[in-house]
PDB file of N, CA and C in Angstrom:
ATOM      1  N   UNK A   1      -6.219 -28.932  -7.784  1.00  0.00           N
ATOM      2  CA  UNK A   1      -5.555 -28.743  -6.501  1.00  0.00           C
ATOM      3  C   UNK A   1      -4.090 -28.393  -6.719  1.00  0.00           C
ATOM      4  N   UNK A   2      -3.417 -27.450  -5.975  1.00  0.00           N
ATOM      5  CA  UNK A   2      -2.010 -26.821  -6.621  1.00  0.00           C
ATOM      6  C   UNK A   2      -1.492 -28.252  -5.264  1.00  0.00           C
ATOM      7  N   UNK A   3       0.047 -28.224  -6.174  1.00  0.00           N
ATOM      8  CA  UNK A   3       0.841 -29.311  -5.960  1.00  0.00           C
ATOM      9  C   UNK A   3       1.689 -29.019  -4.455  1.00  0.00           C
ATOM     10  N   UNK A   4       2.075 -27.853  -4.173  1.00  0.00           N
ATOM     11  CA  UNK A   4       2.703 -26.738  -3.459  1.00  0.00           C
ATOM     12  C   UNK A   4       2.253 -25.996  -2.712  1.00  0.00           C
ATOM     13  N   UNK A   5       2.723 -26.090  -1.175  1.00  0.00           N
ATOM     14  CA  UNK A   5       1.824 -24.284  -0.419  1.00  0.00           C
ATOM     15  C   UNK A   5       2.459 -23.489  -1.434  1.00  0.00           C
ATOM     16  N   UNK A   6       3.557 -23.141  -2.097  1.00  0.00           N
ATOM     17  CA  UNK A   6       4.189 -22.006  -2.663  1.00  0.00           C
ATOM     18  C   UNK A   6       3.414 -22.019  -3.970  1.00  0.00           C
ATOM     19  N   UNK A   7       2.248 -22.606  -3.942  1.00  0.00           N
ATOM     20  CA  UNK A   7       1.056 -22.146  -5.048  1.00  0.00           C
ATOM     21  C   UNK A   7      -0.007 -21.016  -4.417  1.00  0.00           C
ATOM     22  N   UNK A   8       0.081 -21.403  -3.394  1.00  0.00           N
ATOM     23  CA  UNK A   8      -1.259 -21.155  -2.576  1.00  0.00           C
ATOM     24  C   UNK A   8      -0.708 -19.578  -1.326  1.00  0.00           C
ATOM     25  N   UNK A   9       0.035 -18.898  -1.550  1.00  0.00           N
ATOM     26  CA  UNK A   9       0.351 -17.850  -0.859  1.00  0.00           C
ATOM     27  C   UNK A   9      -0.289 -16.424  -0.574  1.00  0.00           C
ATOM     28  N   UNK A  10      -1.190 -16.484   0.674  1.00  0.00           N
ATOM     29  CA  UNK A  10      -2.294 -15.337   0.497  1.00  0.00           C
ATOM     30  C   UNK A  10      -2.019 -13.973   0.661  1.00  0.00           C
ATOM     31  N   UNK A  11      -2.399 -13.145   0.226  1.00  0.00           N
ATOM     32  CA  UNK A  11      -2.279 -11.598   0.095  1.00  0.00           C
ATOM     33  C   UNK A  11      -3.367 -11.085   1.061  1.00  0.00           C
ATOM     34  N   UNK A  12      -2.576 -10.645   2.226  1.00  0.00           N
ATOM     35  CA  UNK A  12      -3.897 -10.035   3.192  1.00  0.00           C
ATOM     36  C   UNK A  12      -4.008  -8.897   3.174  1.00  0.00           C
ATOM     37  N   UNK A  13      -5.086  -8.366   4.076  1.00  0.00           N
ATOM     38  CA  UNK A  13      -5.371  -6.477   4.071  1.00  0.00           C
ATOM     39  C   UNK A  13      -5.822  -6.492   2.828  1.00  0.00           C
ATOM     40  N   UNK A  14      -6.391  -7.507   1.812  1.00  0.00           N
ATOM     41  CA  UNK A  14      -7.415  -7.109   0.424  1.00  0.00           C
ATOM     42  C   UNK A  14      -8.262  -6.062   0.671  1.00  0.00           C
ATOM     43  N   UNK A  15      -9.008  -6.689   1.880  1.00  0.00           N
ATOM     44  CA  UNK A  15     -10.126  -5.776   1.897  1.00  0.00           C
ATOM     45  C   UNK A  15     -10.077  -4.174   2.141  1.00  0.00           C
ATOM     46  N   UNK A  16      -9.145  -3.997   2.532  1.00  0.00           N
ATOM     47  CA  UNK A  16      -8.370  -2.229   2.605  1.00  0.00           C
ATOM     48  C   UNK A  16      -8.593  -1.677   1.012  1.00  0.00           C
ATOM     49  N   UNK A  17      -8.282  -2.752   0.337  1.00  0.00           N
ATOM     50  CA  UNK A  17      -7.916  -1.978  -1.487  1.00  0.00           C
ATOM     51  C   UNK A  17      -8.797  -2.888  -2.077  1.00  0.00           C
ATOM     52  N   UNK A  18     -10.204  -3.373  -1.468  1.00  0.00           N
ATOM     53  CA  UNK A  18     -11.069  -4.149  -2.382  1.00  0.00           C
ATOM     54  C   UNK A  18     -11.928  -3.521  -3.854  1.00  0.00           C
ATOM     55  N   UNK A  19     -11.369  -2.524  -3.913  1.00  0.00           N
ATOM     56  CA  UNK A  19     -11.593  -1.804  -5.407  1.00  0.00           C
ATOM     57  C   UNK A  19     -10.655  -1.770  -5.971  1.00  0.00           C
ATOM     58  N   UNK A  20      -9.678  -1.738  -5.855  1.00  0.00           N
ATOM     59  CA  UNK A  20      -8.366  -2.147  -6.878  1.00  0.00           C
ATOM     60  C   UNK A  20      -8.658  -3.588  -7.002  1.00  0.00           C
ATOM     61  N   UNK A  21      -8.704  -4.587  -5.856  1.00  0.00           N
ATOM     62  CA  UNK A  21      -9.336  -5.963  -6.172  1.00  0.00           C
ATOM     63  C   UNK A  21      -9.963  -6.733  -7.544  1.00  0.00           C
ATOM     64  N   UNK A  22     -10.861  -5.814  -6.853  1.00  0.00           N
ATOM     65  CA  UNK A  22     -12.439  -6.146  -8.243  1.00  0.00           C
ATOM     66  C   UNK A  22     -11.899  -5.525  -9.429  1.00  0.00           C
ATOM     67  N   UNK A  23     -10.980  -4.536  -9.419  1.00  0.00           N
ATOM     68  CA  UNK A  23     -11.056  -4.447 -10.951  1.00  0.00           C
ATOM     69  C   UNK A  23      -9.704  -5.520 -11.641  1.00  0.00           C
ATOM     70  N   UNK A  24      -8.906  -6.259 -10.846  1.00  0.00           N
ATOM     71  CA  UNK A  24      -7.779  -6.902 -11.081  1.00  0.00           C
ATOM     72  C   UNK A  24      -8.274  -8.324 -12.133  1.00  0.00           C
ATOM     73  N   UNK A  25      -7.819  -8.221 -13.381  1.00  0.00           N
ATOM     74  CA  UNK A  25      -8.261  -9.494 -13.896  1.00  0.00           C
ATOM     75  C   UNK A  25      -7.877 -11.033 -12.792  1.00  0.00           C
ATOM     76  N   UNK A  26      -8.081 -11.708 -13.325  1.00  0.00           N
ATOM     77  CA  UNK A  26      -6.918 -13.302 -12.913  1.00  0.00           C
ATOM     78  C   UNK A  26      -7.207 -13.875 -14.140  1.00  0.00           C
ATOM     79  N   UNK A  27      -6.165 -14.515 -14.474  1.00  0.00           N
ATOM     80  CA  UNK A  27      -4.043 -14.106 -13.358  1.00  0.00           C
ATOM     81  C   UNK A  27      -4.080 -12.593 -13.974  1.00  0.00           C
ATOM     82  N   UNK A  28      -3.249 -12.687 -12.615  1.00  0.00           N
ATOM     83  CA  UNK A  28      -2.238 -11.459 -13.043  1.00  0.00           C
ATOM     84  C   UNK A  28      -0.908 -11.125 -12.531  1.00  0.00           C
ATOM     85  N   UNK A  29      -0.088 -10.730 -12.854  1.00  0.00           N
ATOM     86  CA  UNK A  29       1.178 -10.572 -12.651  1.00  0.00           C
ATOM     87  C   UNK A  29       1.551  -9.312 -11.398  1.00  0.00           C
ATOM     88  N   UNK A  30       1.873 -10.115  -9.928  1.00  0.00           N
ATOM     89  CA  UNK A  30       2.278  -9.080  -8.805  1.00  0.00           C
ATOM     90  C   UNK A  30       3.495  -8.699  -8.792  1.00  0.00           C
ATOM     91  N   UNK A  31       3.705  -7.435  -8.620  1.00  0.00           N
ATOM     92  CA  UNK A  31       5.357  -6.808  -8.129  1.00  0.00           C
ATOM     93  C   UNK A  31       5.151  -6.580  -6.465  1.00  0.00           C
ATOM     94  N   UNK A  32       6.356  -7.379  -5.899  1.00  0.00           N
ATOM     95  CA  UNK A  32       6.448  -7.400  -4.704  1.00  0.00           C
ATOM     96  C   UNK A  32       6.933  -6.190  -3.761  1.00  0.00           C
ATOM     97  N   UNK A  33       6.762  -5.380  -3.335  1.00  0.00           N
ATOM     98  CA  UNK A  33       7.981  -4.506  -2.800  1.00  0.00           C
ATOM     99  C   UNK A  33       8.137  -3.976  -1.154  1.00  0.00           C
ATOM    100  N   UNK A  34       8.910  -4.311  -0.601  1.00  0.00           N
ATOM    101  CA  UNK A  34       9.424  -3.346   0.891  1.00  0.00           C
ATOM    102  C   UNK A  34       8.450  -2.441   1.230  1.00  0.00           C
ATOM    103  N   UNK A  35       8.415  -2.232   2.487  1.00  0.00           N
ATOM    104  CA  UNK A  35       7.642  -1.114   2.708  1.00  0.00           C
ATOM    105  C   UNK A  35       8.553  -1.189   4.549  1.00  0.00           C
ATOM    106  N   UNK A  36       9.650  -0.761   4.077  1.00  0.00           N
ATOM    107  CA  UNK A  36      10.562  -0.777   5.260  1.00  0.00           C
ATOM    108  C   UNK A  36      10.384   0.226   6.579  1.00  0.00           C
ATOM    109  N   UNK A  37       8.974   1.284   6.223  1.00  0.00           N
ATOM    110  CA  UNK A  37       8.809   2.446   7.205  1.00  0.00           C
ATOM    111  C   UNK A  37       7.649   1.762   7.863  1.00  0.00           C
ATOM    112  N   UNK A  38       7.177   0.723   7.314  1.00  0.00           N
ATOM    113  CA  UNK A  38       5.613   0.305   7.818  1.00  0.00           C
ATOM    114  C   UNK A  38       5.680  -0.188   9.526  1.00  0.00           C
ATOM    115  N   UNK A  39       4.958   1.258  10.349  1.00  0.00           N
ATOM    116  CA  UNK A  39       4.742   0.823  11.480  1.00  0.00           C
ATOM    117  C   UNK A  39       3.961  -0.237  12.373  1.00  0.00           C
ATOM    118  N   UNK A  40       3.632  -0.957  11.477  1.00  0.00           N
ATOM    119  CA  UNK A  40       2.712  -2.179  12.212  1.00  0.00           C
ATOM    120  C   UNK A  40       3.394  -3.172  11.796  1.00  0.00           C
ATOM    121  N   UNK A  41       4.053  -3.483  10.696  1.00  0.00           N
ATOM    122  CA  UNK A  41       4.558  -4.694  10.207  1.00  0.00           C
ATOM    123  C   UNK A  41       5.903  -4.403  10.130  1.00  0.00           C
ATOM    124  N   UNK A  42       7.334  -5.490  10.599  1.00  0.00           N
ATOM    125  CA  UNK A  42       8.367  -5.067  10.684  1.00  0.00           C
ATOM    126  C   UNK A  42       8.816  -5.638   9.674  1.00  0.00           C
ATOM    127  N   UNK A  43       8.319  -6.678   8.381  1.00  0.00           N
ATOM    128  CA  UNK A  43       8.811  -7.466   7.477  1.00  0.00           C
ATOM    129  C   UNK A  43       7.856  -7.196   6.074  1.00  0.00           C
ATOM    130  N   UNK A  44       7.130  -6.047   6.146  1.00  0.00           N
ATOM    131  CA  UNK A  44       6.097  -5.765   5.540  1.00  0.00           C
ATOM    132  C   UNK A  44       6.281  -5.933   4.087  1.00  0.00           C
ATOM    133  N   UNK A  45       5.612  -7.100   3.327  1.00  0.00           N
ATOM    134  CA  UNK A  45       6.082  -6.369   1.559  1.00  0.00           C
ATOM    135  C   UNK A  45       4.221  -6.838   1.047  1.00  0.00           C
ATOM    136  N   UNK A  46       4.297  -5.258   0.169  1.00  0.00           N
ATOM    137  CA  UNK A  46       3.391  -5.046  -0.612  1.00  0.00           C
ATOM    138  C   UNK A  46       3.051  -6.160  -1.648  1.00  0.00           C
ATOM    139  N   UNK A  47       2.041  -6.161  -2.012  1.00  0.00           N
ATOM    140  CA  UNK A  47       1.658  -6.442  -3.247  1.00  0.00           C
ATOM    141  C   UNK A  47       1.213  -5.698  -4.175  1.00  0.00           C
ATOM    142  N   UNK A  48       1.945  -5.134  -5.423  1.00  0.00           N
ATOM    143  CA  UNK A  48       1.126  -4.452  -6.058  1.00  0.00           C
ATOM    144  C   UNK A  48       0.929  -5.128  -7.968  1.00  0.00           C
ATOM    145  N   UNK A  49      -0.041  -4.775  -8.471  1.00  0.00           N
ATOM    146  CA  UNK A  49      -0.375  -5.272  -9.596  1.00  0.00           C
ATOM    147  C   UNK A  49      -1.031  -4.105 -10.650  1.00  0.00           C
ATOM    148  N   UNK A  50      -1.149  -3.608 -11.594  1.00  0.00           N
ATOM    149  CA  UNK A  50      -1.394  -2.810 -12.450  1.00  0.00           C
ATOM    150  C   UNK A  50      -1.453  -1.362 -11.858  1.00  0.00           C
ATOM    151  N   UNK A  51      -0.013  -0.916 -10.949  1.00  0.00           N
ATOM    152  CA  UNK A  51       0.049   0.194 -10.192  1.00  0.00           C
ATOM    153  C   UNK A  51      -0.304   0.315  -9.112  1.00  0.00           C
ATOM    154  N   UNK A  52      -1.504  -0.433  -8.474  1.00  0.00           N
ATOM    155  CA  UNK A  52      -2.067  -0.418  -7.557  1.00  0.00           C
ATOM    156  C   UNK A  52      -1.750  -1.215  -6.501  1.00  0.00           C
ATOM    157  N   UNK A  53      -1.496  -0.863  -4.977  1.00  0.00           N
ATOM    158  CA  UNK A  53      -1.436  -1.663  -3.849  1.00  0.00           C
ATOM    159  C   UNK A  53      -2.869  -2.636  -3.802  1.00  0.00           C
ATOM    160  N   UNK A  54      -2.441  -4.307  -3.785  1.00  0.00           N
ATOM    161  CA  UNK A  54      -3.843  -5.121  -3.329  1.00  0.00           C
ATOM    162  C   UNK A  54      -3.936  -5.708  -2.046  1.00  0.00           C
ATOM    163  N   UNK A  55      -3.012  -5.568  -1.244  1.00  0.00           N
ATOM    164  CA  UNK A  55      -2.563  -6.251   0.583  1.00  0.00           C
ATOM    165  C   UNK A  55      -1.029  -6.632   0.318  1.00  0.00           C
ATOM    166  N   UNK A  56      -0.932  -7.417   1.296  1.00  0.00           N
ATOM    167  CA  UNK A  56       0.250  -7.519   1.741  1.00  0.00           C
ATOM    168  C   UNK A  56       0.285  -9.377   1.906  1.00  0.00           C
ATOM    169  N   UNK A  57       2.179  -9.593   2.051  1.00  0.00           N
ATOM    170  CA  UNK A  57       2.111 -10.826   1.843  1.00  0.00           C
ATOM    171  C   UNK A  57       1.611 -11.160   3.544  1.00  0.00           C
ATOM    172  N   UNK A  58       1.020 -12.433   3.338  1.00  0.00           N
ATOM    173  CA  UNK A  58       0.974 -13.025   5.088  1.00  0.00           C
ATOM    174  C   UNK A  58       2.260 -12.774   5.766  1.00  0.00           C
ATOM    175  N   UNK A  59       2.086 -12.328   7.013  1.00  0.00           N
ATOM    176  CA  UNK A  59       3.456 -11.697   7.687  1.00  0.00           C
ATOM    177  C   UNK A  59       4.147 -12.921   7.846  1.00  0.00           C
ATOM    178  N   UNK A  60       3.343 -14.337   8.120  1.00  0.00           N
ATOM    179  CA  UNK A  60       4.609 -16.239   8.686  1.00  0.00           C
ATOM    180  C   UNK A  60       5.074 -16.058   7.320  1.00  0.00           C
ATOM    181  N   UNK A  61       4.750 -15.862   5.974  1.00  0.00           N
ATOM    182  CA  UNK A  61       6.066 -15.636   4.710  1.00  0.00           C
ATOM    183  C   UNK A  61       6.429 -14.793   4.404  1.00  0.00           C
ATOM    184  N   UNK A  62       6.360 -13.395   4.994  1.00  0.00           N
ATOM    185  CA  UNK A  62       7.056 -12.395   4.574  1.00  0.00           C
ATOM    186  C   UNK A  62       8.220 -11.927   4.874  1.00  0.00           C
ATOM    187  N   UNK A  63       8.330 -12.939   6.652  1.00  0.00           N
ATOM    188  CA  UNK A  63       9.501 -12.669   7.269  1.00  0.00           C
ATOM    189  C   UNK A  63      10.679 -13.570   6.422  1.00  0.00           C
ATOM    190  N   UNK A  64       9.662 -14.339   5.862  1.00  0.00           N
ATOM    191  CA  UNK A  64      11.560 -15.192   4.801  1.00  0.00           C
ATOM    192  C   UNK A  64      11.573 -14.928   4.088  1.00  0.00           C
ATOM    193  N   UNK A  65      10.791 -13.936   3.352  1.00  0.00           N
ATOM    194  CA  UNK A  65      11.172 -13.389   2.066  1.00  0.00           C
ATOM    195  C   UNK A  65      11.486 -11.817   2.026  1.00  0.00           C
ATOM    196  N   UNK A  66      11.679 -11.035   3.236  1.00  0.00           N
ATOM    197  CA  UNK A  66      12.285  -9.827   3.420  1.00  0.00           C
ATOM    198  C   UNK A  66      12.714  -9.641   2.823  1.00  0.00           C
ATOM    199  N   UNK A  67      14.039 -10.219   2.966  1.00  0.00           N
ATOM    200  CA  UNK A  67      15.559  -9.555   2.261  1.00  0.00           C
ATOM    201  C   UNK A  67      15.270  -9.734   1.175  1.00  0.00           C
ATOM    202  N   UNK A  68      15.473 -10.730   0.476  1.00  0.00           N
ATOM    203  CA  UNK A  68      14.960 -11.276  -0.728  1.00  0.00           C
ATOM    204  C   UNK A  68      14.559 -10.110  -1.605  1.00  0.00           C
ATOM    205  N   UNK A  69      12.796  -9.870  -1.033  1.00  0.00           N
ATOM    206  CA  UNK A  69      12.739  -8.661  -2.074  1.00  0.00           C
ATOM    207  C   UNK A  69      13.622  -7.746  -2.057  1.00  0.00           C
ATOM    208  N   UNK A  70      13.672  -6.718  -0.601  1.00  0.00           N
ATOM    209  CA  UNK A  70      14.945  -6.063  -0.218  1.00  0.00           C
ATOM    210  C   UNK A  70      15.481  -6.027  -1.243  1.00  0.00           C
ATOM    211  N   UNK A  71      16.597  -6.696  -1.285  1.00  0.00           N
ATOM    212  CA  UNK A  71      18.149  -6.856  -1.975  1.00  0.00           C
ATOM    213  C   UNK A  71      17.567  -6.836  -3.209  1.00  0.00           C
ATOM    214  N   UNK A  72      16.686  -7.161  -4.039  1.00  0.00           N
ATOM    215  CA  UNK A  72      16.733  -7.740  -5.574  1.00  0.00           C
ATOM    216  C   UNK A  72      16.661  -6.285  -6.570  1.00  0.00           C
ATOM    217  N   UNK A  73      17.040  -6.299  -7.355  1.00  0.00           N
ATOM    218  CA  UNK A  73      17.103  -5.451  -8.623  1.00  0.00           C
ATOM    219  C   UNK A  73      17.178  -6.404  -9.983  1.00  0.00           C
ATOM    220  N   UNK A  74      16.342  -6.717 -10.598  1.00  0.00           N
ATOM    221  CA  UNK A  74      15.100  -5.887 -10.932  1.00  0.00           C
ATOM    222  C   UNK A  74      14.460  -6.295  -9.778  1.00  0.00           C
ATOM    223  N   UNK A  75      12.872  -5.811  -9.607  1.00  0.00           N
ATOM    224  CA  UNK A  75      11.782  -5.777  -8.686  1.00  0.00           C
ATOM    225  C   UNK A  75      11.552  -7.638  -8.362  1.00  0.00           C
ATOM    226  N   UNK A  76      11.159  -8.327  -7.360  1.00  0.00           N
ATOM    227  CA  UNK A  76      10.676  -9.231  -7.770  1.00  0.00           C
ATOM    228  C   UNK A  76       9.022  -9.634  -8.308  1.00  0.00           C
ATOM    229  N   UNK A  77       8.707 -10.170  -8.855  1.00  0.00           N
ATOM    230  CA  UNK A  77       7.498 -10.675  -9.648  1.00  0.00           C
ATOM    231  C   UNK A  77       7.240 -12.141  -9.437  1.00  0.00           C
ATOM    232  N   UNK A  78       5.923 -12.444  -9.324  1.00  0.00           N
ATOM    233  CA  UNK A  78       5.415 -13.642  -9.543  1.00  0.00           C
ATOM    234  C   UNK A  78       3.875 -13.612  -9.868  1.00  0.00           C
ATOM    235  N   UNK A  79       3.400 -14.376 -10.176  1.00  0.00           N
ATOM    236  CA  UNK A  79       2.010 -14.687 -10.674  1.00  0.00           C
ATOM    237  C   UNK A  79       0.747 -14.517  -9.815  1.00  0.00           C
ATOM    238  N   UNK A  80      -0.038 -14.274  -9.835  1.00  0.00           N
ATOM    239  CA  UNK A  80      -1.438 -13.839  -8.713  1.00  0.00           C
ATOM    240  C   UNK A  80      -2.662 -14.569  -9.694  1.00  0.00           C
ATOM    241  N   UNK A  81      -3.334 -14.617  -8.720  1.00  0.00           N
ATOM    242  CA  UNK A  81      -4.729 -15.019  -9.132  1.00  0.00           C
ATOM    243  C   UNK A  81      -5.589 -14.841  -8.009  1.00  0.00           C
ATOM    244  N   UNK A  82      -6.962 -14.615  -8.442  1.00  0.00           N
ATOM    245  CA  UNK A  82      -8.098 -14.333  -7.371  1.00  0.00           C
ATOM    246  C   UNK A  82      -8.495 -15.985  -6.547  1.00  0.00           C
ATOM    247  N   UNK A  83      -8.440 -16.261  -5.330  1.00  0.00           N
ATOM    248  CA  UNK A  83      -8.798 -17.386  -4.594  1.00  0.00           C
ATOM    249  C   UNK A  83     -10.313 -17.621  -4.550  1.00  0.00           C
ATOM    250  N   UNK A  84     -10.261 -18.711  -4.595  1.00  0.00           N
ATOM    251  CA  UNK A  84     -11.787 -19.590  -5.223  1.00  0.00           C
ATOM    252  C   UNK A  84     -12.494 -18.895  -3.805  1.00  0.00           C
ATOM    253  N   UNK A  85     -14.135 -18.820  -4.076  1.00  0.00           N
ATOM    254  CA  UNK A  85     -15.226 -19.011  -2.884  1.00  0.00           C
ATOM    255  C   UNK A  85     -14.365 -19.317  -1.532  1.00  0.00           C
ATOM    256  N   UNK A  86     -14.641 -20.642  -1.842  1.00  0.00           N
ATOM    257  CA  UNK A  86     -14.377 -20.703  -0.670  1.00  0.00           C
ATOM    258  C   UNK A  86     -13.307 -20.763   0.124  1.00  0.00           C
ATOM    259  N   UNK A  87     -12.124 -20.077  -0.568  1.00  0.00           N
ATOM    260  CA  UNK A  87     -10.811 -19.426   0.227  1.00  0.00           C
ATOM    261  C   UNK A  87     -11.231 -18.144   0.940  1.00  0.00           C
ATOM    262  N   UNK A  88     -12.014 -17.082   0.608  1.00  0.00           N
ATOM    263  CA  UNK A  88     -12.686 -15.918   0.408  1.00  0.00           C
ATOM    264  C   UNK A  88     -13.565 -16.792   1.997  1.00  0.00           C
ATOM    265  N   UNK A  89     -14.657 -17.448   2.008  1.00  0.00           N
ATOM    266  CA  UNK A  89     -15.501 -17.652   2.852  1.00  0.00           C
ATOM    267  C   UNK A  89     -15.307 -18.150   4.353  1.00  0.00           C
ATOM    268  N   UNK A  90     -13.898 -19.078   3.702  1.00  0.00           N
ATOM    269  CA  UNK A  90     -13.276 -19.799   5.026  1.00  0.00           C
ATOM    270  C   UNK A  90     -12.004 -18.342   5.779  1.00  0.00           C
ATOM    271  N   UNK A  91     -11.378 -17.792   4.738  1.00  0.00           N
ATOM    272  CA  UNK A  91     -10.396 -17.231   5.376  1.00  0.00           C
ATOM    273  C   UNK A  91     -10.888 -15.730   5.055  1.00  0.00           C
ATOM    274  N   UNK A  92     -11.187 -15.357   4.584  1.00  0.00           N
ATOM    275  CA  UNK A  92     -11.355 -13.742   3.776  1.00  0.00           C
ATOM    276  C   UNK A  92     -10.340 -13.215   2.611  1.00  0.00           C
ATOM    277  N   UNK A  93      -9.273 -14.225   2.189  1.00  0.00           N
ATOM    278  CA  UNK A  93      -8.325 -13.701   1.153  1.00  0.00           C
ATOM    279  C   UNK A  93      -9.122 -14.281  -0.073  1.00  0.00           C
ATOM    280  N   UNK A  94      -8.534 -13.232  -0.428  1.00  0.00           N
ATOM    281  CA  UNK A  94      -9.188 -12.663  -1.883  1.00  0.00           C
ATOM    282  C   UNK A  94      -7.883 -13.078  -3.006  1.00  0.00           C
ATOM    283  N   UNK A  95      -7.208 -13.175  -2.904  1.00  0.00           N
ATOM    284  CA  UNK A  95      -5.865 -13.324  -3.966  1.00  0.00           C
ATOM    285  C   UNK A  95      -4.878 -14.216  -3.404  1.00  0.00           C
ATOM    286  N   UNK A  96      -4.396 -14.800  -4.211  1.00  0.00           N
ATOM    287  CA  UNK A  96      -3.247 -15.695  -3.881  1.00  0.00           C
ATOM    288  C   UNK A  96      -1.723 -15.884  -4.948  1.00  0.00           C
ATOM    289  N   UNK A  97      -0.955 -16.140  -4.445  1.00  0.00           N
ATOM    290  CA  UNK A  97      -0.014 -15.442  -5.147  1.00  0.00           C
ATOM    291  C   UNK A  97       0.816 -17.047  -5.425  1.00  0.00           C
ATOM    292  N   UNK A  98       1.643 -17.073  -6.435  1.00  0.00           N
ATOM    293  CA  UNK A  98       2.542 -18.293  -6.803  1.00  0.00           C
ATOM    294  C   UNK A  98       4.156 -18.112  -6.523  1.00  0.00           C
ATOM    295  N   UNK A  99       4.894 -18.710  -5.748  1.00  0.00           N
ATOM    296  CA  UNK A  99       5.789 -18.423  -5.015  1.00  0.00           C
ATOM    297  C   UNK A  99       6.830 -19.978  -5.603  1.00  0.00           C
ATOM    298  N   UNK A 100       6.516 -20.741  -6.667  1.00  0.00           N
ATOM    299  CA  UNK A 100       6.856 -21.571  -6.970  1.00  0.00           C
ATOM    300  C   UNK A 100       8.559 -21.047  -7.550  1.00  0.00           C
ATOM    301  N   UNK A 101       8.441 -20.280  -8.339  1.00  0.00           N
ATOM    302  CA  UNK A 101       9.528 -19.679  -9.056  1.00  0.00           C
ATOM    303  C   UNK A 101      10.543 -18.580  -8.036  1.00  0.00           C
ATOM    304  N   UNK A 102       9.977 -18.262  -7.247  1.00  0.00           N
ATOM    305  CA  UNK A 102      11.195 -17.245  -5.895  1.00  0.00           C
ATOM    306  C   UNK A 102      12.229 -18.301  -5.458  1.00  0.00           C
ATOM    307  N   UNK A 103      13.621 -17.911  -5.654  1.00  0.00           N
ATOM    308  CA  UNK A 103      14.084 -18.427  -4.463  1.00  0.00           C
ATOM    309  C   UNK A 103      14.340 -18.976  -3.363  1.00  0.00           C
ATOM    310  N   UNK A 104      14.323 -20.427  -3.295  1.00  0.00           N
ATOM    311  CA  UNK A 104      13.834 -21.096  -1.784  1.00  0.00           C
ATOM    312  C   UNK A 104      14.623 -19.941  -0.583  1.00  0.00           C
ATOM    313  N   UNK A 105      13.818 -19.629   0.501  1.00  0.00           N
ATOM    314  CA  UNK A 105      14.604 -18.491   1.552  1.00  0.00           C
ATOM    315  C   UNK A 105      14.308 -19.895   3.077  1.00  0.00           C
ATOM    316  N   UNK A 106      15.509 -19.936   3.750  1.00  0.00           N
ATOM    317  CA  UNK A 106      15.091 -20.566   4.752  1.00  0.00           C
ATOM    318  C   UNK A 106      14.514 -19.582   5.956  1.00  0.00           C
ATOM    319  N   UNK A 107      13.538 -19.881   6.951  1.00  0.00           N
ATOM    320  CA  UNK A 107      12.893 -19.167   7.771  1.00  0.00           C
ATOM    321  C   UNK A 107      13.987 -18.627   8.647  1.00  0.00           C
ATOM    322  N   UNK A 108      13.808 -17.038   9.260  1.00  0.00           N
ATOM    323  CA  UNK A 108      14.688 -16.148   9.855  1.00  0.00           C
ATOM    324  C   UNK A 108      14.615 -16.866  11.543  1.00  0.00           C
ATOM    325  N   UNK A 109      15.686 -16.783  11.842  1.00  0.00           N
ATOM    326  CA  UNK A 109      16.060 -17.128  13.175  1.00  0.00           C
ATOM    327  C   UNK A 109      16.018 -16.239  14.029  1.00  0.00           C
TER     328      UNK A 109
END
């Protein structure tokens, strides 16, 4: 059982790129990035992992971690892994990401 929600951080819209998915080992190492034109999401950041887009962060943590990625140089990175059964059965996410090591961001006002 992870110690932390900031273990447990889901990557949604998998199922959009569920072939980049399936071929993604676990773990694996995500690069986070902006997607500042994205017309549906106003806080939108990617997930991508061996080149490939796998979803997006849940929009309730993406809005505190905007800027964050935003602003950072180098890229930010953290750890991924595929979510057990029954994360997949109860919710539909497929990946979950480790948020232990980011920057605490307090929630946007």
């Amino acid at each position: 059982m992870p110690n932390s929600i900031l273990e447990r951080i889901p990557v949604v819209g998998g199922l959009a790129y569920i072939e980049h998915v399936r071929r993604l080992p676990s773990p694996f190492t995500a690069t986070l990035q902006v997607e500042a034109g994205n017309r549906y999401f106003r806080h939108a950041i990617a997930v991508i992992a061996a080149g490939e887009k796998l979803g997006y962060i849940a929009p309730d943590v993406a809005s505190q971690y905007y800027d964050l990625v935003r602003e950072s140089t180098p890229p930010v990175t953290c750890p991924g892994r595929r979510a057990r059964h029954s994360d997949h059965e109860t919710s539909g996410v497929e990946l979950l990401l480790d948020f232990r090591d980011l920057p605490a961001h307090p929630p946007r006002s």
